[in-house]
C-alpha atoms as a PDB file:
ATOM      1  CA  UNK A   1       0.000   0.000   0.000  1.00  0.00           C
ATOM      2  CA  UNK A   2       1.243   3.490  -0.394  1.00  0.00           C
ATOM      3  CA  UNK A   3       0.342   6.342   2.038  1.00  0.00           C
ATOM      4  CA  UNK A   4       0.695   9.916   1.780  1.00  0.00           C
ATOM      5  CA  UNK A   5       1.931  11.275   5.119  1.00  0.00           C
ATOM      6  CA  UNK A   6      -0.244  13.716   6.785  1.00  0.00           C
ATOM      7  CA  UNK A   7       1.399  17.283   7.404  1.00  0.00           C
ATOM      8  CA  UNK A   8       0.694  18.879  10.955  1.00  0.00           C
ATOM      9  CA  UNK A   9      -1.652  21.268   9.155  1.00  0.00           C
ATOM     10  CA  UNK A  10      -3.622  18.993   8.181  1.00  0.00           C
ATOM     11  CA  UNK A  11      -3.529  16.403  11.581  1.00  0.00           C
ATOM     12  CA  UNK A  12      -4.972  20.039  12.862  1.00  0.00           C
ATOM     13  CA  UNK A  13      -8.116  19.973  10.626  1.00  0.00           C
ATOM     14  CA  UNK A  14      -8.848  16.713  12.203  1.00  0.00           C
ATOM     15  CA  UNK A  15     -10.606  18.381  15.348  1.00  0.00           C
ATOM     16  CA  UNK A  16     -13.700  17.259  15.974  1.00  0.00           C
ATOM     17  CA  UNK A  17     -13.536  14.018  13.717  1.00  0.00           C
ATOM     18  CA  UNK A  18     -13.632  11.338  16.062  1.00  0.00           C
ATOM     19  CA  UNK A  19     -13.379   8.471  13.698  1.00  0.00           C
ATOM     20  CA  UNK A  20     -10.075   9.331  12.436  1.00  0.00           C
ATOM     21  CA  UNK A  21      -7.028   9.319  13.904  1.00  0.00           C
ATOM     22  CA  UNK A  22      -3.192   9.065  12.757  1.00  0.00           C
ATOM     23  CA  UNK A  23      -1.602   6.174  12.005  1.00  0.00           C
ATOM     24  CA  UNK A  24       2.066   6.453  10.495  1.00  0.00           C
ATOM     25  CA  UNK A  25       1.720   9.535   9.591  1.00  0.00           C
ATOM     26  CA  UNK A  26      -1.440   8.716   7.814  1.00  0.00           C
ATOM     27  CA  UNK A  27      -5.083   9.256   8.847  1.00  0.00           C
ATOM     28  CA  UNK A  28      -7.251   6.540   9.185  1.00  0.00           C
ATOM     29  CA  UNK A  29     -10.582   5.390  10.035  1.00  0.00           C
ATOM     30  CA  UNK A  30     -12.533   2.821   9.847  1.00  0.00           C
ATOM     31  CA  UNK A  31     -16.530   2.683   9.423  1.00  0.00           C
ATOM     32  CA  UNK A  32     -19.183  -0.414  10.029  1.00  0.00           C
ATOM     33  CA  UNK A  33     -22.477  -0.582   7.693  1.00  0.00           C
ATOM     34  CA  UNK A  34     -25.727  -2.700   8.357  1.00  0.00           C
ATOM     35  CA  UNK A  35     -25.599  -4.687   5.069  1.00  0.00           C
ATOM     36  CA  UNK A  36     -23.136  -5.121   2.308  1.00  0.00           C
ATOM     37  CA  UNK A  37     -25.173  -3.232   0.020  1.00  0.00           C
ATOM     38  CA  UNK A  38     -25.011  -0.178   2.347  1.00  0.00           C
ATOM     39  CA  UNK A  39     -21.552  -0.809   2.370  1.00  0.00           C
ATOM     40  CA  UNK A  40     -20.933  -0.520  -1.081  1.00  0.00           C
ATOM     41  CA  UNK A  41     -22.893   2.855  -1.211  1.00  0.00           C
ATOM     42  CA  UNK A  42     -20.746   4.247   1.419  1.00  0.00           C
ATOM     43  CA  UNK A  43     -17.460   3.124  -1.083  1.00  0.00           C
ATOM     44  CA  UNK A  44     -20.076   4.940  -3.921  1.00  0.00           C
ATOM     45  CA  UNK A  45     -20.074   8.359  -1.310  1.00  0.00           C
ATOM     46  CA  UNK A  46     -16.559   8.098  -1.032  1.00  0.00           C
ATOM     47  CA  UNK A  47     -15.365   7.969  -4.071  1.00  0.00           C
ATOM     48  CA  UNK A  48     -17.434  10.888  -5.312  1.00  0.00           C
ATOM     49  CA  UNK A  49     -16.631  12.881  -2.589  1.00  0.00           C
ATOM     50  CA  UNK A  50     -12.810  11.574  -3.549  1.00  0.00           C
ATOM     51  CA  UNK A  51     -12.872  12.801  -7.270  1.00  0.00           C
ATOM     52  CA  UNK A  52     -14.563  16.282  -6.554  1.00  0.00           C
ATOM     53  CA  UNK A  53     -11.526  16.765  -4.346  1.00  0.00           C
ATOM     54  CA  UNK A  54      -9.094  15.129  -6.960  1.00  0.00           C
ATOM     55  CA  UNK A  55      -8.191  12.385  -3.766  1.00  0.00           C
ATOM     56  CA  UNK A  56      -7.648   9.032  -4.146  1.00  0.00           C
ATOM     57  CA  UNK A  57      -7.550   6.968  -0.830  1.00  0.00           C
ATOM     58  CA  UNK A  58      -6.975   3.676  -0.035  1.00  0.00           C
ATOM     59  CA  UNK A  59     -10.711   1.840   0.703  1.00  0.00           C
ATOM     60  CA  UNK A  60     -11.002  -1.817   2.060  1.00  0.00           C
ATOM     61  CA  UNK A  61     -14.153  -3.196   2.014  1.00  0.00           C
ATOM     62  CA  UNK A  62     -14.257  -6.694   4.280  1.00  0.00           C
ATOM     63  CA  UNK A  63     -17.121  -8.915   5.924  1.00  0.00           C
ATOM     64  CA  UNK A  64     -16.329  -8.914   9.204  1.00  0.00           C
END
């Protein structure tokens, strides 16, 4: 996997966001949905959220 590091600025914006935190430098979080299929529209959210902001991140989806 490649991760960007995070730069302090931006650890800074992450007030307030309790799912996230740092991880190597990196932030992270991690996020539980009902049903697969509501899992899958999360990954949908993401990603277009993702491309408005020209971001690409790293998404795992896994049954747990």
């Amino acid at each position: 996997m490649h991760y960007t590091p995070v730069t302090p600025a931006e650890i800074a914006t992450t007030a307030g966001l309790d799912d996230w935190r740092v991880i190597l430098n990196t932030l992270q979080a991690d996020f539980r949905a009902p049903t697969f299929p509501a899992a899958a529209a999360l990954v949908v959210a993401i990603a277009d959220a993702a491309e408005q902001m020209v971001h690409h991140p790293d998404v795992t989806v896994r049954y747990l």
